[in-house]
Protein backbone atom coordinates (compact mmCIF):
# COMPACT_ATOMS: atom_id res chain seq x y z
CA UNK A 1 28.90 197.27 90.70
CA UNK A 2 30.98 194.14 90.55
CA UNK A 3 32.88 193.67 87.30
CA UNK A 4 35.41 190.63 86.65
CA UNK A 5 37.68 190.67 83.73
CA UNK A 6 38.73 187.33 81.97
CA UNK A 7 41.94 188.29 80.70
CA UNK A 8 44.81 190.62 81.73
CA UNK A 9 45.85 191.57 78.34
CA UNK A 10 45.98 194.73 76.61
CA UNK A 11 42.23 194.81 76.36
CA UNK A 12 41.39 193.95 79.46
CA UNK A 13 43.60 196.32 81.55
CA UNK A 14 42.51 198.58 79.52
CA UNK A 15 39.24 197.98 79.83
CA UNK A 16 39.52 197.75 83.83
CA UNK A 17 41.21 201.25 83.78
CA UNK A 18 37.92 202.35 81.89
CA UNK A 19 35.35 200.88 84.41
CA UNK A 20 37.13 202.10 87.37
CA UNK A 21 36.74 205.47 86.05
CA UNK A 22 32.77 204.56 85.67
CA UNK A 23 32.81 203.36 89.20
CA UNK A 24 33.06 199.84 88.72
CA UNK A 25 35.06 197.44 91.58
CA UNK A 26 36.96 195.44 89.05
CA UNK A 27 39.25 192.19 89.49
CA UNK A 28 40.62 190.76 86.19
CA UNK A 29 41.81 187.03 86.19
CA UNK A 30 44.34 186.02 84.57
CA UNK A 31 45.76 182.11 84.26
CA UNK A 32 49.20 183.19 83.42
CA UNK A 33 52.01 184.06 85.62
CA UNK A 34 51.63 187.78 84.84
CA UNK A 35 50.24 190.16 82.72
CA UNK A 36 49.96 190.76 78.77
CA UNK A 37 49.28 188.47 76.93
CA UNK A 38 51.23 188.66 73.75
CA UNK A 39 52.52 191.76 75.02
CA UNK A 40 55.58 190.59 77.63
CA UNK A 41 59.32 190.50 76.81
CA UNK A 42 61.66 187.93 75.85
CA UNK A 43 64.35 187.56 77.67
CA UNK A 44 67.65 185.79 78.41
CA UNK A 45 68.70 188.32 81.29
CA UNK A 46 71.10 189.60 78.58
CA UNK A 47 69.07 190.54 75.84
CA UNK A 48 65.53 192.13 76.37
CA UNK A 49 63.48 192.47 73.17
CA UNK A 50 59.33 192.24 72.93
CA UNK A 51 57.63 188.80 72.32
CA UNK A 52 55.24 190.03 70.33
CA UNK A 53 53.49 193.29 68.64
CA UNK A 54 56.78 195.54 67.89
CA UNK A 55 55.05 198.15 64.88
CA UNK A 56 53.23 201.18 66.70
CA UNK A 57 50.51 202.80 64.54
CA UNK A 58 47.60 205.31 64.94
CA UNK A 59 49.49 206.64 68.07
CA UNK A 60 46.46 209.41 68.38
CA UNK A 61 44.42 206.48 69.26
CA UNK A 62 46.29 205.19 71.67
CA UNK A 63 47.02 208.90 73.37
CA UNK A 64 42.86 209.44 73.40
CA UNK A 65 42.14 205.75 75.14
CA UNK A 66 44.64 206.56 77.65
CA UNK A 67 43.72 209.93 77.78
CA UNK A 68 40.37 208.39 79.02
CA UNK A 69 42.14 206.32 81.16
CA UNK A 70 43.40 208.92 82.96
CA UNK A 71 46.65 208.23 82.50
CA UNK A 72 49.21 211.71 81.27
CA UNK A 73 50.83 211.38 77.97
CA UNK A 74 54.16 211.81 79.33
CA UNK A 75 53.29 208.33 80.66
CA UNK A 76 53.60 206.91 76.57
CA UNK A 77 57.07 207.71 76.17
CA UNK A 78 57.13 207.33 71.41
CA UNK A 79 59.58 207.38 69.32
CA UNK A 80 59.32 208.30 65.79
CA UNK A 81 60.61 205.78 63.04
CA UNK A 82 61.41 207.81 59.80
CA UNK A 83 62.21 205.95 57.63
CA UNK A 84 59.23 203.78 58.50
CA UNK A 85 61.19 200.85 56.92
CA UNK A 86 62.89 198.88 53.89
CA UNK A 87 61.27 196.22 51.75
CA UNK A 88 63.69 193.93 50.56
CA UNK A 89 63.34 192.09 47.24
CA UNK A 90 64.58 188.82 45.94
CA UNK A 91 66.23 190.08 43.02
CA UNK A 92 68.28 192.52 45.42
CA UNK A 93 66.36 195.89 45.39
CA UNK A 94 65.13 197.47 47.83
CA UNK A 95 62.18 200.08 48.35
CA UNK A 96 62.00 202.22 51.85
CA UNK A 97 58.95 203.69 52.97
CA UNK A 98 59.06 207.43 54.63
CA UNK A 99 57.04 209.35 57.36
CA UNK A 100 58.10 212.82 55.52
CA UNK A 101 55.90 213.07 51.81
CA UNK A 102 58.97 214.64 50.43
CA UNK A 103 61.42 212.06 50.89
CA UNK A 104 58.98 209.65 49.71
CA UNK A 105 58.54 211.41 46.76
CA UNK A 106 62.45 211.39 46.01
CA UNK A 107 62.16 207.57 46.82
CA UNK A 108 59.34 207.15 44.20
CA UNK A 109 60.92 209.04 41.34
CA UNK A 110 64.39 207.17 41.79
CA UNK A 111 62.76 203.96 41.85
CA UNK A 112 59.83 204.32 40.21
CA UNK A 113 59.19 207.18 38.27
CA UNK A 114 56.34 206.74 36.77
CA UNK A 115 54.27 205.33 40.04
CA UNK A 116 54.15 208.66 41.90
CA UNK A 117 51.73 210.50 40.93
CA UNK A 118 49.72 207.07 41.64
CA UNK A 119 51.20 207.54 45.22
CA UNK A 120 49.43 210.69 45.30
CA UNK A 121 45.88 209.53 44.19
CA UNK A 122 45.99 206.95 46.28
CA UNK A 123 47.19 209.26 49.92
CA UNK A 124 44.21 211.62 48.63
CA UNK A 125 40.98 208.89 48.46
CA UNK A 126 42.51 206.86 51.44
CA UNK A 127 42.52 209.97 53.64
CA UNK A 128 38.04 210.69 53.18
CA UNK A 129 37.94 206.67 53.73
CA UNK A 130 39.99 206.57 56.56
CA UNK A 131 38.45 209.25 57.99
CA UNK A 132 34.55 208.60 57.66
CA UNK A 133 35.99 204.70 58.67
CA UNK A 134 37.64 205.53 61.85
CA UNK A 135 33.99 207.43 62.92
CA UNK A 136 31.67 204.47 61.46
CA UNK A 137 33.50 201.74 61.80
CA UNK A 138 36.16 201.60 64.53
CA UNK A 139 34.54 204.00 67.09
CA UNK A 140 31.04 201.92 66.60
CA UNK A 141 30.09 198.33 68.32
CA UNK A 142 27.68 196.73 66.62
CA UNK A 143 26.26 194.96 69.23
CA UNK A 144 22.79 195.65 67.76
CA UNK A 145 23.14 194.33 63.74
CA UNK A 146 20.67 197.43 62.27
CA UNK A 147 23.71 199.85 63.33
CA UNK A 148 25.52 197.83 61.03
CA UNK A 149 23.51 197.19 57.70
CA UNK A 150 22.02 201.17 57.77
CA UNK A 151 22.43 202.90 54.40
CA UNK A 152 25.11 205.45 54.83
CA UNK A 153 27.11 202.04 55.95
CA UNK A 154 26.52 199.68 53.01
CA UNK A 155 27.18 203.30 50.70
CA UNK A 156 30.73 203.49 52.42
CA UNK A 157 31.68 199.37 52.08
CA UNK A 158 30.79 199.96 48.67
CA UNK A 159 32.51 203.43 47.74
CA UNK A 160 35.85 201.83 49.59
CA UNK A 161 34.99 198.52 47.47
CA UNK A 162 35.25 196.47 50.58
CA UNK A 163 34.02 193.92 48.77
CA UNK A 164 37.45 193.46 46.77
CA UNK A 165 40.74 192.53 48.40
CA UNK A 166 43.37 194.39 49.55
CA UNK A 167 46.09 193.55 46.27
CA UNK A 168 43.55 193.78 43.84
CA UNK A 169 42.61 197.45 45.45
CA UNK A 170 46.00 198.09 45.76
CA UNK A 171 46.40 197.33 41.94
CA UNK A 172 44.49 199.90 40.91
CA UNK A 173 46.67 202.42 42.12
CA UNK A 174 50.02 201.06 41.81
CA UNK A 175 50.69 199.21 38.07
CA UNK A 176 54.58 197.89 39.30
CA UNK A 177 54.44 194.69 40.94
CA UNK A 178 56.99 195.56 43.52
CA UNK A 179 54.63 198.27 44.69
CA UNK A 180 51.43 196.20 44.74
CA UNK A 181 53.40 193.77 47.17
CA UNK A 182 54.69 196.59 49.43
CA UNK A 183 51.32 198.41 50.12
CA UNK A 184 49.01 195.08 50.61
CA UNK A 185 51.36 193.52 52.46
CA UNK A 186 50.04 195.47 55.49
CA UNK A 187 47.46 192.77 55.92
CA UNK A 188 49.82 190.23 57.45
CA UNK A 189 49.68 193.21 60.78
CA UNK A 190 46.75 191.47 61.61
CA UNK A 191 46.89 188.20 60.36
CA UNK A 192 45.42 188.41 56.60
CA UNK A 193 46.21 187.62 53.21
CA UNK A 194 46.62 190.78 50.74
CA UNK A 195 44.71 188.05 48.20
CA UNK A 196 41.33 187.81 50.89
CA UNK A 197 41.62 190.76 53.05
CA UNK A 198 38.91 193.23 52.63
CA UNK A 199 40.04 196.29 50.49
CA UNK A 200 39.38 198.36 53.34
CA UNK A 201 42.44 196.94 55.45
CA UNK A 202 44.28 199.15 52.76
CA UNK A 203 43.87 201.84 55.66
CA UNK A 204 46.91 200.28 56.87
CA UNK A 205 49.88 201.40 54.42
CA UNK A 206 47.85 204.49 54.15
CA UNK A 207 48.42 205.08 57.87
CA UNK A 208 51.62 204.16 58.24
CA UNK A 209 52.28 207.08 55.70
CA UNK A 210 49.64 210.25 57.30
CA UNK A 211 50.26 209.25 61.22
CA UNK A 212 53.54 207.46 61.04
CA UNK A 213 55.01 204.40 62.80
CA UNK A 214 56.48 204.55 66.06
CA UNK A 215 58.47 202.95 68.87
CA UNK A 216 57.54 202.50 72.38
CA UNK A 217 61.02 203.24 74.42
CA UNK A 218 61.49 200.49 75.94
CA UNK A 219 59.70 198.32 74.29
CA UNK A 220 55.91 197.57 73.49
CA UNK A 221 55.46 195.55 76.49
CA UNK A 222 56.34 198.59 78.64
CA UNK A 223 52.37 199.77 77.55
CA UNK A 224 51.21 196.60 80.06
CA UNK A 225 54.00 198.01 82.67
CA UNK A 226 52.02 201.30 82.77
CA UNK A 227 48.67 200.16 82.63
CA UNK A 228 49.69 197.39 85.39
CA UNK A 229 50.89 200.35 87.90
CA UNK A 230 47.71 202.40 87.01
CA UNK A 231 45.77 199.50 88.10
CA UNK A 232 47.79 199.01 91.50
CA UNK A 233 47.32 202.60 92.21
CA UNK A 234 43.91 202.46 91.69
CA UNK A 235 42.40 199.59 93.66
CA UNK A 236 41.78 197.50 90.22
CA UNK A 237 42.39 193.89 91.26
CA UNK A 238 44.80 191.80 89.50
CA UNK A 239 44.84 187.78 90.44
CA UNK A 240 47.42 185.88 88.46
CA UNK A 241 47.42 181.89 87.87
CA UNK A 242 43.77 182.32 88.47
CA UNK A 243 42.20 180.28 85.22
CA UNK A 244 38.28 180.95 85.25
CA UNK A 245 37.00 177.84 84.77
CA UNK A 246 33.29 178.44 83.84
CA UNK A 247 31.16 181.92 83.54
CA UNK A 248 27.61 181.35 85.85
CA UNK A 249 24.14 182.24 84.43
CA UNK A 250 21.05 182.81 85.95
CA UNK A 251 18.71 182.84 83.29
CA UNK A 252 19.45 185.29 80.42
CA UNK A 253 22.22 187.56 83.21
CA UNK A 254 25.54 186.01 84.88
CA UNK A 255 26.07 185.89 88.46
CA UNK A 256 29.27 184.92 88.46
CA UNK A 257 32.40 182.63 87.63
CA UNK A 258 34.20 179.67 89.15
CA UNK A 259 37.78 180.24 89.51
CA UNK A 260 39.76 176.58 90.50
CA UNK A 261 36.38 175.13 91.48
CA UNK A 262 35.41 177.73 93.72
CA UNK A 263 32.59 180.45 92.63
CA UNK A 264 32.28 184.05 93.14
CA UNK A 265 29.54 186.33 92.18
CA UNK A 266 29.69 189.13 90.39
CA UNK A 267 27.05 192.01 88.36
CA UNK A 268 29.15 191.86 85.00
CA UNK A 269 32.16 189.93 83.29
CA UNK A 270 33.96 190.96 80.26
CA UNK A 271 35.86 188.19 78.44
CA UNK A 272 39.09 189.25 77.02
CA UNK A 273 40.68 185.76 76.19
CA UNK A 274 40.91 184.55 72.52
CA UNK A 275 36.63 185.16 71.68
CA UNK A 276 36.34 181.35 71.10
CA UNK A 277 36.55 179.83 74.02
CA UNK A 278 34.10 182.03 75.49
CA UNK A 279 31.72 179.34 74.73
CA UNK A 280 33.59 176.43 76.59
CA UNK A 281 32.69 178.95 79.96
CA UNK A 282 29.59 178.96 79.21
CA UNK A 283 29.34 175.22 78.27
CA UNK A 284 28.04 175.94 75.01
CA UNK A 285 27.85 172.40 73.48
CA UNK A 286 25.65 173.78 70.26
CA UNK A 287 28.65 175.45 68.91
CA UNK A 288 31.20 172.64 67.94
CA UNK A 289 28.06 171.40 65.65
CA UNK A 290 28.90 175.15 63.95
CA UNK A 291 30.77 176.10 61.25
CA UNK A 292 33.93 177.48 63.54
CA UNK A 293 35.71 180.59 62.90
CA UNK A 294 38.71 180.55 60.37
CA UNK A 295 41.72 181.57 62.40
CA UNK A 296 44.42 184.40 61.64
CA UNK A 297 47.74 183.66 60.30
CA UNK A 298 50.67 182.03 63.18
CA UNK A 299 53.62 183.05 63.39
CA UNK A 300 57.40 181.41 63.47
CA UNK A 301 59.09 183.61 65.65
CA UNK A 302 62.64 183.94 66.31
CA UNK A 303 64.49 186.03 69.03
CA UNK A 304 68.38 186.23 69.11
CA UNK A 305 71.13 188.12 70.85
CA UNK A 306 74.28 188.65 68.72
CA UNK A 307 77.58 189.38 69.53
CA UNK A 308 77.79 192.48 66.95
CA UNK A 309 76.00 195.48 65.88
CA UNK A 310 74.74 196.44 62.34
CA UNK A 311 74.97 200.30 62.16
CA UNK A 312 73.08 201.06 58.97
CA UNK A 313 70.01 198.33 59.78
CA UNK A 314 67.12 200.79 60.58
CA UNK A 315 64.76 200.00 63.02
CA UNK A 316 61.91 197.70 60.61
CA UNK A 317 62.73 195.44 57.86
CA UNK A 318 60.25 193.17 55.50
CA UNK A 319 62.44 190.72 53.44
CA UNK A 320 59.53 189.87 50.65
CA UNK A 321 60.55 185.89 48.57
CA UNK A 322 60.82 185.29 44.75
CA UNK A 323 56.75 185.21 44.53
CA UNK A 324 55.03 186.95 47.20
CA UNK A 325 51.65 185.37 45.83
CA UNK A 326 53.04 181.42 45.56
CA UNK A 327 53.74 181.94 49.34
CA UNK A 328 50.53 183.86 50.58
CA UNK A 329 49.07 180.46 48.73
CA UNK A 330 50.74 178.41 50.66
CA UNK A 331 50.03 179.85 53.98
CA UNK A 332 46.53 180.64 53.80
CA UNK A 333 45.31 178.47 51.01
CA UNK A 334 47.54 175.07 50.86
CA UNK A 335 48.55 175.76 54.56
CA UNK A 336 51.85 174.31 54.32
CA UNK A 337 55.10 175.99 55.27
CA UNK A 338 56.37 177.91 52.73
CA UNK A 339 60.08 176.96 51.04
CA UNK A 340 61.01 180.42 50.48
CA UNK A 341 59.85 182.80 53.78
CA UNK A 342 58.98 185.74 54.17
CA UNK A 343 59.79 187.49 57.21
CA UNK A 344 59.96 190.78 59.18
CA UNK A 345 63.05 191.80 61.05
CA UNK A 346 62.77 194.29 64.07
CA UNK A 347 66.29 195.45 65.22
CA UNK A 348 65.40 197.61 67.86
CA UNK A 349 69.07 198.56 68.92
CA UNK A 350 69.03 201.18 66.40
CA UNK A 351 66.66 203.71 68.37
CA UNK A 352 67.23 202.25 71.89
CA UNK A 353 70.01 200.92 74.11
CA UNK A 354 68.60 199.16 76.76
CA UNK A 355 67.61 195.72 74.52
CA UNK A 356 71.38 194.59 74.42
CA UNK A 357 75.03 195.46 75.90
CA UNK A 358 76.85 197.83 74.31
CA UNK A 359 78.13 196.57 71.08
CA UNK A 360 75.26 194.09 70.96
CA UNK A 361 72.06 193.56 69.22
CA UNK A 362 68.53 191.99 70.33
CA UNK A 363 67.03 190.94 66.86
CA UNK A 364 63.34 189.67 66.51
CA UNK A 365 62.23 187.62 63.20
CA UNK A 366 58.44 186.82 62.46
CA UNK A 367 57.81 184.63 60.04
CA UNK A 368 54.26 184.08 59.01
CA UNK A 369 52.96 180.84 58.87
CA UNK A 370 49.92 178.64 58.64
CA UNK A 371 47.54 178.29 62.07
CA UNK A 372 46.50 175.16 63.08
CA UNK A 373 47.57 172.12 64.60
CA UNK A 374 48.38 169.82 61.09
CA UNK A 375 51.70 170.79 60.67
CA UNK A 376 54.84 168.97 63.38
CA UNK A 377 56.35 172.00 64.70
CA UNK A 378 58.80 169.87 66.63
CA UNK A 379 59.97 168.01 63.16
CA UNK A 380 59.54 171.34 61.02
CA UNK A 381 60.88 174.25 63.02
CA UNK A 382 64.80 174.00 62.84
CA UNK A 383 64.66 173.93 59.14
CA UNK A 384 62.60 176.71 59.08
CA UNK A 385 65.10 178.37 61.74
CA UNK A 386 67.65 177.63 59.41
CA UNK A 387 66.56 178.99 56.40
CA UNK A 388 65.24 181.96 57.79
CA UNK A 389 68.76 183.67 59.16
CA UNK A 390 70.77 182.26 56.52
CA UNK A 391 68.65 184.27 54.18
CA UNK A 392 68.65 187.46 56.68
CA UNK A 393 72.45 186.96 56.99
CA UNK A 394 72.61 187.25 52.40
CA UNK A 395 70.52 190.07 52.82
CA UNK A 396 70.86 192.24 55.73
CA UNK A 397 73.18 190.77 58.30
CA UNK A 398 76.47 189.81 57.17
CA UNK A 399 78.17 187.25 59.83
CA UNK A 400 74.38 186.78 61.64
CA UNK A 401 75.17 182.58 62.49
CA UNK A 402 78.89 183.56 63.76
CA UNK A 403 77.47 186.35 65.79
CA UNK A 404 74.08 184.39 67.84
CA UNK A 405 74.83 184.13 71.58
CA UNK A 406 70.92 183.73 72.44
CA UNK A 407 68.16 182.10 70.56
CA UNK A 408 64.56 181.28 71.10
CA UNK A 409 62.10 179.83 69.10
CA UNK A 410 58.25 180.09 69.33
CA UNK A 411 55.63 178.54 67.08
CA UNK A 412 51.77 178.17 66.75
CA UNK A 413 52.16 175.14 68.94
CA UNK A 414 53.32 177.35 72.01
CA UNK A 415 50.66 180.20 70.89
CA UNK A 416 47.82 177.68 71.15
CA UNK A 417 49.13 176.17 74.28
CA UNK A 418 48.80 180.34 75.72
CA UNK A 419 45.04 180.43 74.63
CA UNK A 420 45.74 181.82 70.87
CA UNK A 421 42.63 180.13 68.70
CA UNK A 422 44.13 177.46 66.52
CA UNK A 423 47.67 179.06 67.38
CA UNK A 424 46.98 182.10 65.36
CA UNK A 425 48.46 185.11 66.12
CA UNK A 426 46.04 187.85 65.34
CA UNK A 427 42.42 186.60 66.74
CA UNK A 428 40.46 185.33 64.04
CA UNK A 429 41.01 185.53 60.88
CA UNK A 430 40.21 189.60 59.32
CA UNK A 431 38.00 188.14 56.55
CA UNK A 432 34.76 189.55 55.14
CA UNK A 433 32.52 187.51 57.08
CA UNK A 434 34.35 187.91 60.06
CA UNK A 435 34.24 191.84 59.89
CA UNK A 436 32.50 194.72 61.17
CA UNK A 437 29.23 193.57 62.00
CA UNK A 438 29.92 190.38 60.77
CA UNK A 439 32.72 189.67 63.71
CA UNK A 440 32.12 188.87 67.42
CA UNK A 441 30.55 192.06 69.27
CA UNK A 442 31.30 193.86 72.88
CA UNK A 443 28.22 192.38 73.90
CA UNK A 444 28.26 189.15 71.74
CA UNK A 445 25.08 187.58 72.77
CA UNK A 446 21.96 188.24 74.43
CA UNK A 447 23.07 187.78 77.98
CA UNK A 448 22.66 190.50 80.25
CA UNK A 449 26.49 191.18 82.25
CA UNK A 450 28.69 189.54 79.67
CA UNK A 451 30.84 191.56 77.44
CA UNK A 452 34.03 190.33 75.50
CA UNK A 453 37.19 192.37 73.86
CA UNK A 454 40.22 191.68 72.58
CA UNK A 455 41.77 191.03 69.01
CA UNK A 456 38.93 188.25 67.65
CA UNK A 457 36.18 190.95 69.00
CA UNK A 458 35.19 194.25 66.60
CA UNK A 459 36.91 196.53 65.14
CA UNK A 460 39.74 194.20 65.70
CA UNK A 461 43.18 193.43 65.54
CA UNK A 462 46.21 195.31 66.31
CA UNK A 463 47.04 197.04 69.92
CA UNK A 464 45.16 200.48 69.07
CA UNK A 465 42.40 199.09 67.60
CA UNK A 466 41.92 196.74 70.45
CA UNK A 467 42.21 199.63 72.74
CA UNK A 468 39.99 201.83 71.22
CA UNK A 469 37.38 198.18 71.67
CA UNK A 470 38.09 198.51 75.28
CA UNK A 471 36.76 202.24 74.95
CA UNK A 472 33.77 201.22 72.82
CA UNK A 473 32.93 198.61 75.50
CA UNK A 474 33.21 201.00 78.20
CA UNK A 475 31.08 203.54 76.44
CA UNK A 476 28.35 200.32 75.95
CA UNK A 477 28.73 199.63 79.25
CA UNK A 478 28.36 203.56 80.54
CA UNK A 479 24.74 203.54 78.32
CA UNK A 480 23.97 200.37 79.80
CA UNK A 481 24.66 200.04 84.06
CA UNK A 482 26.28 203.76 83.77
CA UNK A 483 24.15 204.62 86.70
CA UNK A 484 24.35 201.82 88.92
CA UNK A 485 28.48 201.95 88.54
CA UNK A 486 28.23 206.39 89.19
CA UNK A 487 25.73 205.46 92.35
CA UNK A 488 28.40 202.74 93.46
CA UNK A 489 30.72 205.91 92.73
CA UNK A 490 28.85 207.84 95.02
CA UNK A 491 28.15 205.84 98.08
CA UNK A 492 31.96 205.14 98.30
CA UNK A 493 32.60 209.21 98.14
């Protein structure tokens, strides 16, 4: 059973490591230089810090994908983050968010009395939703809709009032402001405004808070390292600067793709670029007369390597603006850049030494921003730049511009020039329409072979959600060619 993956990013290798294990003989292809996708490191030769996803959440996840990988959990090598991380606000307060329920507590009652017991009620009712979510929602495909719209479903979406958004749920907990802001702003993970977001994305903060958030040593990218060498070992085969340049049908089943003009056959394909452009492989002219999909959030992102160290900066930092709302407006709603940022600061020097020299920092700043390709990066981006560290250096970093040795800049304009849909960040965009059933499926149309995952595809966004697709696809693909792949398996024995 011959299986080709589009795409050698987190989905797809995992996703090959799964097949191999069902006895598939898989190549992935992927048109960049190497592997990961978002998932690589930045790097001067100095300073090493991760391009993109830096937050590690529902680490169980990830341990049970690997797990069916094959691959020993000595092999994830975490790092707990406790505190979690600050929330810095305009007027100079701060809030910081704890893994251990008793310093949160102390946190609460110092800075806002009267909200914890609302902390409470709302770790109790997220923990049944999360729960009965994880085992409807994100270990389910809905390839076939009726799985989807059954009763016990539509019950759930409307006991977790899905239908609401994630600050408005959030506000029913939490009556201070300041805490509304810090537990919806979760959203932007995965490229979503608190103010459109389904309520349900409220399993987020809630997470963060019952299973922690964690640090890859080493760095995220260093996932893609292990997955690579698994592969290797293996006999998965990985072909780099190899762009697929259409997917080949015969009928309602592919036979194969064309890779630089020349075609190669093969039993299945799973498409783990940005889900979009699936249908330019398949020359599917029908769809650009379609409503197209709204696109996630982009991201301004901004890597530096300083000169100096900040002892007391913990690990993750969210520095919120005056009006959180005026500039979730303006990036989702007006689309324009917004005058006073927000951003998220990852300063991972302060739980491992290898991103810098000694006495040295790498720093990482993402600063959300509209997707699409109306605004002039080129014109707009040093202002941005500009504001954006001389606000970090008021707030966090004292003598940050004095200190910068190494700066880099990326924008939407170099995500959409990678493959990134409209340069967003996150896949498309986590709306209601565009989740759960409602979103691209493993097996997105009714073509016999093809199969797509990755961040645009259900249950999502967000590395161990997208991993735990790869092991929903795998499972699809187990009921559906499970014994052609184990015969494969045991002619080759």
């Amino acid at each position: 059973m011959k299986t080709a993956i589009i795409g050698a990013g987190i989905g797809g290798l995992t996703t090959a490591l799964l097949l191999e294990r069902q006895g598939h003989q898989v190549t992935v292809f992927e048109q960049q230089a190497g592997p990961g996708g978002r998932m690589q490191y930045e790097t001067d030769g100095t300073y090493r810090i991760d391009q993109g996803p830096t937050i590690v959440l529902l680490p169980d996840m990830i341990r049970n994908v690997l797990d069916k990988c094959a691959i020993p959990q000595e092999d994830l090598k975490l790092i707990k983050c406790d505190p979690l991380y600050n929330i810095h606000y305009a007027d100079g307060t701060a809030y910081t968010k704890y893994a251990d329920p008793a310093e949160q507590k102390k946190e609460l009652l110092a800075k806002f009395p009267n909200q914890a017991p609302q902390f409470d009620r709302f770790m109790h009712d997220m923990e049944n939703i999360y729960r009965i979510g994880v085992s409807q929602f994100l270990e389910q495909g809905f390839s076939n809709k009726l799985r989807f719209f059954t009763t016990s479903n539509l019950r759930f979406l409307y006991k977790s009032k899905a239908y609401r958004d994630v600050h408005s749920f959030i506000s029913d907990y939490f009556t201070e402001p300041k805490l509304q802001d810090a537990y919806a702003l979760q959203s932007l993970y995965i490229g979503g405004s608190p103010y459109t977001t389904p309520a349900i994305y409220g399993l987020i903060s809630y997470s963060e808070h019952a299973h922690g958030i964690w640090y890859v040593k080493g760095g995220y990218a260093g996932l893609i390292e292990t997955l690579v060498s698994y592969c290797e070992e293996r006999g998965v085969t990985l072909q780099y600067n190899a762009k697929v340049d259409k997917i080949r049908k015969n009928g309602k089943r592919v036979s194969g793709i064309e890779v630089d003009g020349t075609s190669q056959p093969f039993d299945n394909i799973v498409f783990n670029g940005d889900f979009p452009a699936i249908h330019s492989l398949l020359g599917d002219n029908k769809v650009k007369k379609k409503k197209q999909p709204e696109a996630s959030s982009g991201c301004l992102l901004i890597y530096a390597g300083t000169n100096r160290c900040w002892d007391e900066l913990q690990t993750h930092q969210f520095v919120l603006p005056d009006n959180f709302q005026f500039n979730m407006e303006a990036i989702f709603e007006t689309r324009t850049i917004p005058e006073d940022p927000s951003f998220y600061l990852f300063n991972p020097g302060s739980i491992d030494a290898t991103c810098a020299p000694e006495g040295k920092s790498a720093l990482y700043f993402l600063v959300p921003v509209p997707s699409g390709d109306h605004i002039d990066w080129e014109m707009e981006q040093d202002l941005l730049v500009e504001r954006v560290l001389h606000k970090a250096e008021q707030t966090l970093l004292p003598g940050l511009l004095e200190s910068i040795e190494w700066l880099k800049v990326r924008t939407p304009d170099d995500a959409s020039k990678t493959g990134l849909y409209q340069g967003g960040s996150f896949g498309i965009a986590p709306n209601l329409l565009q989740s759960g059933g409602f979103r691209p499926q493993n097996k997105p149309f009714g073509i016999e072979g093809l199969y797509a995952v990755g961040a645009s595809v259900h249950p999502g966004g967000g590395v161990p959600i997208v991993m735990q697709g790869a092991k929903n696809l795998s499972d699809l693909m187990k009921r559906e060619v499970g014994d052609n792949a184990q015969e494969t398996v045991r002619k080759s024995v």
